[in-house]
N, C-alpha and C. Protein backbone atom coordinates (compact mmCIF):
# COMPACT_ATOMS: atom_id res chain seq x y z
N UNK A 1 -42.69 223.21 37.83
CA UNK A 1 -42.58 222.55 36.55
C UNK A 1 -43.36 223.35 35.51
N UNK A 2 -42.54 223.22 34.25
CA UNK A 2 -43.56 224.28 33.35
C UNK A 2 -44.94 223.15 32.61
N UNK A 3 -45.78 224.49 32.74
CA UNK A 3 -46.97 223.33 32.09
C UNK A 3 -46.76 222.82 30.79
N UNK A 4 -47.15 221.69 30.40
CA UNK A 4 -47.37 220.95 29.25
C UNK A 4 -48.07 222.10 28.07
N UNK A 5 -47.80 221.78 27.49
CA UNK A 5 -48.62 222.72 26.33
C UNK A 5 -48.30 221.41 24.18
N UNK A 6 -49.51 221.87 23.66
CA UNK A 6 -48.90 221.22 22.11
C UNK A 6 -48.15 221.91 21.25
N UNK A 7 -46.82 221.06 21.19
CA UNK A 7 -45.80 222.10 20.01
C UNK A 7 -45.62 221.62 18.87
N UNK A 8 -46.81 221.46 18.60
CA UNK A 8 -47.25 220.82 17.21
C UNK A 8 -46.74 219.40 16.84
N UNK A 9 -46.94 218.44 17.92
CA UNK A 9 -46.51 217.36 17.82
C UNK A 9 -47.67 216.16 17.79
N UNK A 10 -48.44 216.75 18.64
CA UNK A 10 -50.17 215.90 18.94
C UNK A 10 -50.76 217.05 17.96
N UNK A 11 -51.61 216.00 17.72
CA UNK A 11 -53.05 216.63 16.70
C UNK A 11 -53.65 217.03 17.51
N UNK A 12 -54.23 218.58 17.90
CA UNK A 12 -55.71 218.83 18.67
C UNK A 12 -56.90 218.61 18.08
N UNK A 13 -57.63 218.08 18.74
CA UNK A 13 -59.07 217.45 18.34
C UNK A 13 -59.87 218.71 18.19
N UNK A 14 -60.51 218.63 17.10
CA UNK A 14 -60.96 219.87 16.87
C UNK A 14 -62.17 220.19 17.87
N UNK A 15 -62.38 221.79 17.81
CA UNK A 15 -63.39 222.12 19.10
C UNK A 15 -64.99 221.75 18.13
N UNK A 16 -65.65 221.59 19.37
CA UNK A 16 -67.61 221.22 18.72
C UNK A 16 -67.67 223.00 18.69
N UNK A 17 -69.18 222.88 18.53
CA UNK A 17 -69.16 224.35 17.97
C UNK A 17 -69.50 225.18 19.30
N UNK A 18 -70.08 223.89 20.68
CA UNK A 18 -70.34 224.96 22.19
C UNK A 18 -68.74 225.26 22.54
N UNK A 19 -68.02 224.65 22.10
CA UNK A 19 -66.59 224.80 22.48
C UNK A 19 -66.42 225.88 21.97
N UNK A 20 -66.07 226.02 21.15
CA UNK A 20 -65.36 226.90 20.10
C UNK A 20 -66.17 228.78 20.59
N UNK A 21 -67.83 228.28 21.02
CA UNK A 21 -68.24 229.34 21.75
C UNK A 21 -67.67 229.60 23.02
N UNK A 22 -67.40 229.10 23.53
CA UNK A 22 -67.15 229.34 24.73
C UNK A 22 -65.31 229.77 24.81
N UNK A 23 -64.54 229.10 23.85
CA UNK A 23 -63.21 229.69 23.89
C UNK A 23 -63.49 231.22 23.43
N UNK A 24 -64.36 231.27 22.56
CA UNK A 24 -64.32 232.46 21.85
C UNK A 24 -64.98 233.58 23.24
N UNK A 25 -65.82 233.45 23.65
CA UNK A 25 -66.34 234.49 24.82
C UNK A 25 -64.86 234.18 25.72
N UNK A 26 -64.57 233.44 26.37
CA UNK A 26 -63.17 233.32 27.08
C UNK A 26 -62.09 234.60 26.24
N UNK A 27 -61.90 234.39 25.37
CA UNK A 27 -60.79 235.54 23.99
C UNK A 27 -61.52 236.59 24.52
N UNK A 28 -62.99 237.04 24.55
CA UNK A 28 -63.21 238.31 24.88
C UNK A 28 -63.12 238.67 26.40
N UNK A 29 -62.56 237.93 27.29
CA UNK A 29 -62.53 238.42 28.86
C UNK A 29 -63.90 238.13 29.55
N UNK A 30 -64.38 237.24 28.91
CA UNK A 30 -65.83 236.93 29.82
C UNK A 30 -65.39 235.85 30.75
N UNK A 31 -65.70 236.20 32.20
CA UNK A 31 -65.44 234.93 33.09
C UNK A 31 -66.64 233.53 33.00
N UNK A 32 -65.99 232.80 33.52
CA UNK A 32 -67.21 231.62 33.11
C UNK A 32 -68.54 231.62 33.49
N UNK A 33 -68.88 232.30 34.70
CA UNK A 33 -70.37 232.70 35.33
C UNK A 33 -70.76 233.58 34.22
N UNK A 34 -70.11 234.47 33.78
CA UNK A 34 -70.78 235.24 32.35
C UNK A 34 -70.91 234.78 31.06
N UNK A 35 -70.24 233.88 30.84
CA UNK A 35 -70.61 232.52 29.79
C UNK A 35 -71.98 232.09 30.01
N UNK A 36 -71.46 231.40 31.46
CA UNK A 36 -72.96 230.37 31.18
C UNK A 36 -73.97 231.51 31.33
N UNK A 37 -73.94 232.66 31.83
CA UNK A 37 -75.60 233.48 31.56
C UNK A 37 -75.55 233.79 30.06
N UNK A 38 -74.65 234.34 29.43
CA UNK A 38 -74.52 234.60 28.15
C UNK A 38 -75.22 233.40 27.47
N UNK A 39 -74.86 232.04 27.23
CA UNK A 39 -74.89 231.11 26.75
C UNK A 39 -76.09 229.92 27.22
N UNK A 40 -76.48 230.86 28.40
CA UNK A 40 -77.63 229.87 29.08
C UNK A 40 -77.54 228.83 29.63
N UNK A 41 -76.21 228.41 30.15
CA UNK A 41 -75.92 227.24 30.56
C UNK A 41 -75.83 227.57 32.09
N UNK A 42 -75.67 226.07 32.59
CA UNK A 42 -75.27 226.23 34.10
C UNK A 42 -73.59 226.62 34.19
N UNK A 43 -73.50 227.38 35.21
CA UNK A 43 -72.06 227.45 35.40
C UNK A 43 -71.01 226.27 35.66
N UNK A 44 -71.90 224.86 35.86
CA UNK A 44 -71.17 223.58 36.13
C UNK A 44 -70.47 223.38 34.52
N UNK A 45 -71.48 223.20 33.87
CA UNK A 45 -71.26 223.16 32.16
C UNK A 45 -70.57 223.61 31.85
N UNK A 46 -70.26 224.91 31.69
CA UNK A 46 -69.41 225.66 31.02
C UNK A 46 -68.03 225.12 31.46
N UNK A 47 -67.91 225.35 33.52
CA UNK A 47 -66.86 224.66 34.03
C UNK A 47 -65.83 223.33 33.19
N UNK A 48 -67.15 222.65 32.96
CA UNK A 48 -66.83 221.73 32.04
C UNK A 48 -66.35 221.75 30.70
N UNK A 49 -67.06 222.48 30.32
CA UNK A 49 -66.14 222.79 28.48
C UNK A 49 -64.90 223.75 28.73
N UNK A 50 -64.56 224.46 29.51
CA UNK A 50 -63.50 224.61 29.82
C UNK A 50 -62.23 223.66 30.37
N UNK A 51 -63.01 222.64 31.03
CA UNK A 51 -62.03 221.51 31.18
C UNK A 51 -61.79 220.48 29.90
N UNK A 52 -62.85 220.54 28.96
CA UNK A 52 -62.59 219.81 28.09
C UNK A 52 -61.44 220.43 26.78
N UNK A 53 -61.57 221.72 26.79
CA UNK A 53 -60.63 222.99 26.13
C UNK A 53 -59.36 222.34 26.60
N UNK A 54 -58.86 222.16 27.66
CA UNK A 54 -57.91 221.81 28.36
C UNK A 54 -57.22 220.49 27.88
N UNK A 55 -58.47 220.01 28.05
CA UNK A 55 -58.03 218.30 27.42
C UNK A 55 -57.31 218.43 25.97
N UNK A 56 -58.34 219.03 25.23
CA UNK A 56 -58.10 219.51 23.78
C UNK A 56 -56.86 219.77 23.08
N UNK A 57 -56.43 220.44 23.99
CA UNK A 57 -55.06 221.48 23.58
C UNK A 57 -53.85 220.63 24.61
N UNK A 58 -54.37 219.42 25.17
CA UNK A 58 -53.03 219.04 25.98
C UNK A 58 -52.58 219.69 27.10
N UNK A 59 -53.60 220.21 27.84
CA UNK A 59 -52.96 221.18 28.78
C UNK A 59 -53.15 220.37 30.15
N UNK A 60 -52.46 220.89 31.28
CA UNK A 60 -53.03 220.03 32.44
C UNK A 60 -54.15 220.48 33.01
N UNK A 61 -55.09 219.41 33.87
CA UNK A 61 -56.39 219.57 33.72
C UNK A 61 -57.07 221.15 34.66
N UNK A 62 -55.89 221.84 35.59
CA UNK A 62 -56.28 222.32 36.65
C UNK A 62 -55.01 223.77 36.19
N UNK A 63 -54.95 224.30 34.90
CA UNK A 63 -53.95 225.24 34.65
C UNK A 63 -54.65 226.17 34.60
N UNK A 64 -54.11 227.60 34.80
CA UNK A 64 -54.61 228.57 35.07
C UNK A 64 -55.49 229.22 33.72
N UNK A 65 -56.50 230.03 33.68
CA UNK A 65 -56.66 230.31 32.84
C UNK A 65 -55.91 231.65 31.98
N UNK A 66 -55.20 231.99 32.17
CA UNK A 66 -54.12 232.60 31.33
C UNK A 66 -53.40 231.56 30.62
N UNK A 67 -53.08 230.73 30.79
CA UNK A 67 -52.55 229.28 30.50
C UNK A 67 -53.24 228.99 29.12
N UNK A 68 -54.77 228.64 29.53
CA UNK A 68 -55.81 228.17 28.68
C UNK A 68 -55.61 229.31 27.31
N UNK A 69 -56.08 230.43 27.77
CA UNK A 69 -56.35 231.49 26.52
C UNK A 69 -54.91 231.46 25.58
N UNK A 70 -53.55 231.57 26.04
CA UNK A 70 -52.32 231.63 25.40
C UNK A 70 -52.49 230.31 24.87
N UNK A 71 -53.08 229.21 25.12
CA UNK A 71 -53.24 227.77 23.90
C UNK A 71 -54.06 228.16 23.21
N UNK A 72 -55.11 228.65 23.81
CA UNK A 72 -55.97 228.25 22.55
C UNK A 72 -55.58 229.41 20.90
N UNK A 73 -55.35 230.82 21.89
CA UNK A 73 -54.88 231.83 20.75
C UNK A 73 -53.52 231.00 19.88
N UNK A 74 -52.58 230.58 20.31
CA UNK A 74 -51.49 229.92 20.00
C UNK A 74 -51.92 228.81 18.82
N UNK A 75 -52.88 228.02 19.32
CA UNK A 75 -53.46 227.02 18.12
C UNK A 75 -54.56 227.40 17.08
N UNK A 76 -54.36 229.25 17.37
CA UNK A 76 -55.37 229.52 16.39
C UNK A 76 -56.55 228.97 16.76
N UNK A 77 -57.32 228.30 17.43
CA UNK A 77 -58.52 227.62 17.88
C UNK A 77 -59.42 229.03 17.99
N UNK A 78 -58.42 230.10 18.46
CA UNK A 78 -59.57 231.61 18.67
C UNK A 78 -58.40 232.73 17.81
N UNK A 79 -59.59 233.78 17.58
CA UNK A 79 -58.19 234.89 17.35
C UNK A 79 -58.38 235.99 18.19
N UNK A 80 -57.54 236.92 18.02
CA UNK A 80 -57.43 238.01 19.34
C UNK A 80 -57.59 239.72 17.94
N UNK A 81 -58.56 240.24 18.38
CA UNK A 81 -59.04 241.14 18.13
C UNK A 81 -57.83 242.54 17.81
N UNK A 82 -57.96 243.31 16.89
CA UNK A 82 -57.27 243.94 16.74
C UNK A 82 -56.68 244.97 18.04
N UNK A 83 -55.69 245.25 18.21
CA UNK A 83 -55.21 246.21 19.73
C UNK A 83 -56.21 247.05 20.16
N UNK A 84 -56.74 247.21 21.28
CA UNK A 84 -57.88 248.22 21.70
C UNK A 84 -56.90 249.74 21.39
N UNK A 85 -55.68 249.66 21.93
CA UNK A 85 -54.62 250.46 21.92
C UNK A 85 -53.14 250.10 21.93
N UNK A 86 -52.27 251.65 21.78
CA UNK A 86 -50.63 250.74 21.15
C UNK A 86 -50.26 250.07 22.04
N UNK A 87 -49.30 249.47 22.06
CA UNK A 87 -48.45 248.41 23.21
C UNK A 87 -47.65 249.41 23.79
N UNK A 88 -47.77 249.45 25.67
CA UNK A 88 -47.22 250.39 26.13
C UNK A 88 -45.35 249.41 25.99
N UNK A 89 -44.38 250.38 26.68
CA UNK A 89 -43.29 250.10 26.42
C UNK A 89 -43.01 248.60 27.56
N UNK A 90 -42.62 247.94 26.98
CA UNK A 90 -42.06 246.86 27.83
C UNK A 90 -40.93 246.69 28.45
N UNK A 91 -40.20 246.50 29.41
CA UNK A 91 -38.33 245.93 29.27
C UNK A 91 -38.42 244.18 28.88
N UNK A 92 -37.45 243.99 29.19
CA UNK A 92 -37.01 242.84 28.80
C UNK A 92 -37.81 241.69 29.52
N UNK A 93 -37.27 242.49 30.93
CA UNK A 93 -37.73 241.57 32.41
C UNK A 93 -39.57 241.73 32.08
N UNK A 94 -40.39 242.67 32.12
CA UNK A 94 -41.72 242.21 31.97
C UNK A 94 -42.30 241.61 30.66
N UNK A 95 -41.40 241.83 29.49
CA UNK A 95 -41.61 240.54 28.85
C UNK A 95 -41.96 239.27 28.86
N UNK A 96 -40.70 238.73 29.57
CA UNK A 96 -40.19 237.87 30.52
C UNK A 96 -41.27 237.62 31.27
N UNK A 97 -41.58 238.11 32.14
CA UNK A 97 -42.85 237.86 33.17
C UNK A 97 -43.96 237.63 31.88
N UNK A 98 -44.66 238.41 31.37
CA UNK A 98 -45.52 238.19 30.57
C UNK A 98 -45.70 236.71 30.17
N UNK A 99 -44.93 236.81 29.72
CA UNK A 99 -44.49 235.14 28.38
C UNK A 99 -44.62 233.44 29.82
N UNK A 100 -43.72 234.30 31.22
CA UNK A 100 -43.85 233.52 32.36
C UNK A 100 -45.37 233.17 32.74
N UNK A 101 -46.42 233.61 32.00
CA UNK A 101 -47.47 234.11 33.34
C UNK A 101 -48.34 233.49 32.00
N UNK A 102 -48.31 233.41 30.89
CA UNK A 102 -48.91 232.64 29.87
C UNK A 102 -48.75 231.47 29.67
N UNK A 103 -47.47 231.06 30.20
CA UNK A 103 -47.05 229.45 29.89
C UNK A 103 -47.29 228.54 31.21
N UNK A 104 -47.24 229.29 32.15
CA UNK A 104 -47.10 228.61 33.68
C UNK A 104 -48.20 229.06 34.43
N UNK A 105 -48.76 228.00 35.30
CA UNK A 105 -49.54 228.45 36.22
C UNK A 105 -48.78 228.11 37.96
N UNK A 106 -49.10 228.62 39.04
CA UNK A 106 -48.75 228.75 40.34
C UNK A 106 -47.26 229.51 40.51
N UNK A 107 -47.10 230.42 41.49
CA UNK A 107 -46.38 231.37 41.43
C UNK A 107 -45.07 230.99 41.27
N UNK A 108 -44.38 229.52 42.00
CA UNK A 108 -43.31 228.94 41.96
C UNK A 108 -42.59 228.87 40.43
N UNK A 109 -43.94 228.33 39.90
CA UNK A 109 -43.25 228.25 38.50
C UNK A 109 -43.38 229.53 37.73
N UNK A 110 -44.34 230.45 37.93
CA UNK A 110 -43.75 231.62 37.10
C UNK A 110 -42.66 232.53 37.50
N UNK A 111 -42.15 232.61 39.05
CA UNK A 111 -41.24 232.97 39.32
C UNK A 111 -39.89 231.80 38.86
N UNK A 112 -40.14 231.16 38.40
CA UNK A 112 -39.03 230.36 37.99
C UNK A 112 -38.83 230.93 36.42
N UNK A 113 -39.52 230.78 36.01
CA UNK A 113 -39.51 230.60 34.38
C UNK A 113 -39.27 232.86 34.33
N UNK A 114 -40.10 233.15 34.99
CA UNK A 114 -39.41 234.75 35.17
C UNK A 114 -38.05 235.10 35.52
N UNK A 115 -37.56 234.00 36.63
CA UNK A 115 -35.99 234.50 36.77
C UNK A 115 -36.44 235.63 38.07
N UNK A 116 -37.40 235.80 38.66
CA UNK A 116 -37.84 236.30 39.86
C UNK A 116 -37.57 235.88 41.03
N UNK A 117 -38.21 235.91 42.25
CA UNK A 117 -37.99 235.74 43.52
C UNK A 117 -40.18 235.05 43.89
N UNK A 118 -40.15 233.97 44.07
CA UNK A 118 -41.40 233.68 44.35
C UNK A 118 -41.94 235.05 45.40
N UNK A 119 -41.32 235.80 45.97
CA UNK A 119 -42.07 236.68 46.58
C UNK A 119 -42.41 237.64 45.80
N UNK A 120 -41.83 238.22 44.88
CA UNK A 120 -42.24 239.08 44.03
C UNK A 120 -42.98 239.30 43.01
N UNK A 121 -43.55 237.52 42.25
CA UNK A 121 -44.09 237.72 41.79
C UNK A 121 -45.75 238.30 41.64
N UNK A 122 -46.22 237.98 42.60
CA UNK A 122 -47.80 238.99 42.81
C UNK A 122 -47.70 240.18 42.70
N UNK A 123 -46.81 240.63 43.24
CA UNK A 123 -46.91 242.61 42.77
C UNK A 123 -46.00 242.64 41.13
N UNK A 124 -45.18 241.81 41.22
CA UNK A 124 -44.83 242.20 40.04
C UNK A 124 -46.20 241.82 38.54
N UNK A 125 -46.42 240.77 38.89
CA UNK A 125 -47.77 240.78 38.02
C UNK A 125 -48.48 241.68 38.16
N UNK A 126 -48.83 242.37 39.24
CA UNK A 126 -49.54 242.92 39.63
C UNK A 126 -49.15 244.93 38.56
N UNK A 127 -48.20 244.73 38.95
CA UNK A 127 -47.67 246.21 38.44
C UNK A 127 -47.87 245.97 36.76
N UNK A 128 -47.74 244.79 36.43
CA UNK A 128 -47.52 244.63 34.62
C UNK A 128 -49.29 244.64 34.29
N UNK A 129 -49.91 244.01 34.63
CA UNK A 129 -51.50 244.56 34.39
C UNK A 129 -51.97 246.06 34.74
N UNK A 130 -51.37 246.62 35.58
CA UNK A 130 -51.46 247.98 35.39
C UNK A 130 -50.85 248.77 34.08
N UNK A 131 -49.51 248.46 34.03
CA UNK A 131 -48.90 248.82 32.65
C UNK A 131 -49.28 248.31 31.59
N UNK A 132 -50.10 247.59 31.16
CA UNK A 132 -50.98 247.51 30.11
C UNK A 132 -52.14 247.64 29.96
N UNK A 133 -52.53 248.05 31.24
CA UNK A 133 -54.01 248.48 30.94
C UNK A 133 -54.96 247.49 31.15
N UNK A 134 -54.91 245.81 31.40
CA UNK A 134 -55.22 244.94 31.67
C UNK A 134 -56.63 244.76 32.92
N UNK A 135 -57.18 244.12 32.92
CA UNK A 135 -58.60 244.07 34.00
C UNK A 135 -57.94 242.95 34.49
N UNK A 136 -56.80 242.21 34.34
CA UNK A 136 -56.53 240.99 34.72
C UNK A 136 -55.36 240.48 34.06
N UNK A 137 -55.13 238.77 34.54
CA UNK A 137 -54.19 238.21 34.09
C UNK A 137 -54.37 237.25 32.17
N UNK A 138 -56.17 237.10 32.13
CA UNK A 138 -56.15 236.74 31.56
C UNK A 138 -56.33 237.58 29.87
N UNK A 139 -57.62 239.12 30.58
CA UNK A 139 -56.94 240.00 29.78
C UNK A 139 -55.84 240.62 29.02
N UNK A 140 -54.47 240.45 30.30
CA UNK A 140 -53.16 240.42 29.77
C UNK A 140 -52.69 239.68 28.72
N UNK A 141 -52.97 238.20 28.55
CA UNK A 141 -53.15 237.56 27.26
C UNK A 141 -53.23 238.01 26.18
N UNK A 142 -54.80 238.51 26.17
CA UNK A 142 -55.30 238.68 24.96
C UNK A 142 -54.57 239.88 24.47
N UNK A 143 -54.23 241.29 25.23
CA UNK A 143 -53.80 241.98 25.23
C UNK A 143 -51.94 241.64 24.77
N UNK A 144 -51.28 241.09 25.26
CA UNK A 144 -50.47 240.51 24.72
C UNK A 144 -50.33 240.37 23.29
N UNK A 145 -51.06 239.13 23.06
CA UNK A 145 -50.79 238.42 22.05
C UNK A 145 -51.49 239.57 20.82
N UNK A 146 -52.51 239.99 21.47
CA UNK A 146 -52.74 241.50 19.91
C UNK A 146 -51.78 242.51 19.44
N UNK A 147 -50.81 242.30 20.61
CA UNK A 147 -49.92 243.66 20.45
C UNK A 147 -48.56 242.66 19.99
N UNK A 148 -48.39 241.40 19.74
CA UNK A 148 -47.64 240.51 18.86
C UNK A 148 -47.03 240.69 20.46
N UNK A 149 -46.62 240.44 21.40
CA UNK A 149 -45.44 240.12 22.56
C UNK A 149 -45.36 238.97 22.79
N UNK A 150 -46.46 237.45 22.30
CA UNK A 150 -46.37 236.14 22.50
C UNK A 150 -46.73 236.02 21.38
N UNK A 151 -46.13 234.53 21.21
CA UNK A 151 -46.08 234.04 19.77
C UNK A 151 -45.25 233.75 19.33
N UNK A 152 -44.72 232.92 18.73
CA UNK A 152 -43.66 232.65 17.97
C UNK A 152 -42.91 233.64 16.99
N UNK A 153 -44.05 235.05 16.72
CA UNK A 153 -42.95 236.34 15.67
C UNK A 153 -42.99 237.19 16.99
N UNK A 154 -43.24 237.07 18.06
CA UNK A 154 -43.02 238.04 18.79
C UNK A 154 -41.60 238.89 19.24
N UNK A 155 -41.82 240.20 19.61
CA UNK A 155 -40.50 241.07 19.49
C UNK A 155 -40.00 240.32 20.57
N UNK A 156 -38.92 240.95 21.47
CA UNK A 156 -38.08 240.45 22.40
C UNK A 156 -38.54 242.16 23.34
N UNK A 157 -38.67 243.07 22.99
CA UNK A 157 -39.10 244.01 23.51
C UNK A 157 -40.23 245.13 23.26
N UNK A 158 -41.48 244.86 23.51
CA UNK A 158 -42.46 245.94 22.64
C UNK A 158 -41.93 247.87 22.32
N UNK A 159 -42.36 247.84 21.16
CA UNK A 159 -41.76 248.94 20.22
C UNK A 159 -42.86 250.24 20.97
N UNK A 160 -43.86 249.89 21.36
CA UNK A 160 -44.60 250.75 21.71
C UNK A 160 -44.71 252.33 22.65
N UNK A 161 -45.31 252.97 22.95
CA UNK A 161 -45.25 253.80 23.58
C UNK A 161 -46.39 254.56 24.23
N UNK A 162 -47.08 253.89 24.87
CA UNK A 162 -48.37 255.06 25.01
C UNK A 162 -49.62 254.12 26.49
């Protein structure tokens, strides 16, 4: 099933300002154990304002965090930093996966919403964070959405090359 997400139909409650820190270190690729040292908190806490992020944005309570970062960038709640570098070339199909792997969490459903084979999707994720240069899935996000590939003006195929 694809996850729930707000399409501008519910009001999101706006973030407090530990929130809004903590989405914002999340936008930069900090995992949550590096939050709470960053931020001085226990790692339970943070756990927690990440679940409350969740609540926030309408998401379900246990979605992946690639999930999380594509809402919150999406509601503007964070912004995504100018491209570290250009957008390498995309096809259609890792588009596709991309956009799959931001909206959905557990492999069933991103191989669904990809048009994949549930077996393929781990290496195939796997191969698309290499092709962008990515430390991860949730890096891929941010990386994404800087290079415009999610989003509502996003291309249908990145123009890029490099």
């Amino acid at each position: 099933m694809k996850e729930a997400h707000n399409d501008g139909y519910d009001p999101i409650t706006p973030l407090t300002p530990t929130e809004r820190r903590v989405a914002e270190r999340l936008g930069r690729g900090m995992s949550l154990a590096q939050i709470a040292d960053d931020l001085e908190l226990s790692l339970h806490t943070v756990k927690s304002y990440a679940g409350g992020l969740r609540i926030k944005l309408h998401l379900p309570p246990r979605c992946a965090m690639p999930v999380l970062l594509h809402a919150l960038i999406t509601t503007e709640q964070i912004t995504v930093s100018t491209p570290e570098r250009t957008a390498p070339f995309l096809n259609e199909q890792q588009v596709l996966l991309l956009r799959a792997v931001a909206a959905n969490t557990g492999i069933p459903n991103i191989a669904r919403a990809a048009g994949i084979a549930s077996a393929d999707v781990r290496a195939s994720v796997d191969a698309l964070i290499a092709t962008t240069g990515a430390t991860d899935e949730a890096h891929m996000m941010v990386l994404g959405h800087s290079w415009d590939l999610l989003g509502p003006n996003s291309a249908a195929v990145s123009a890029g090359g490099g």
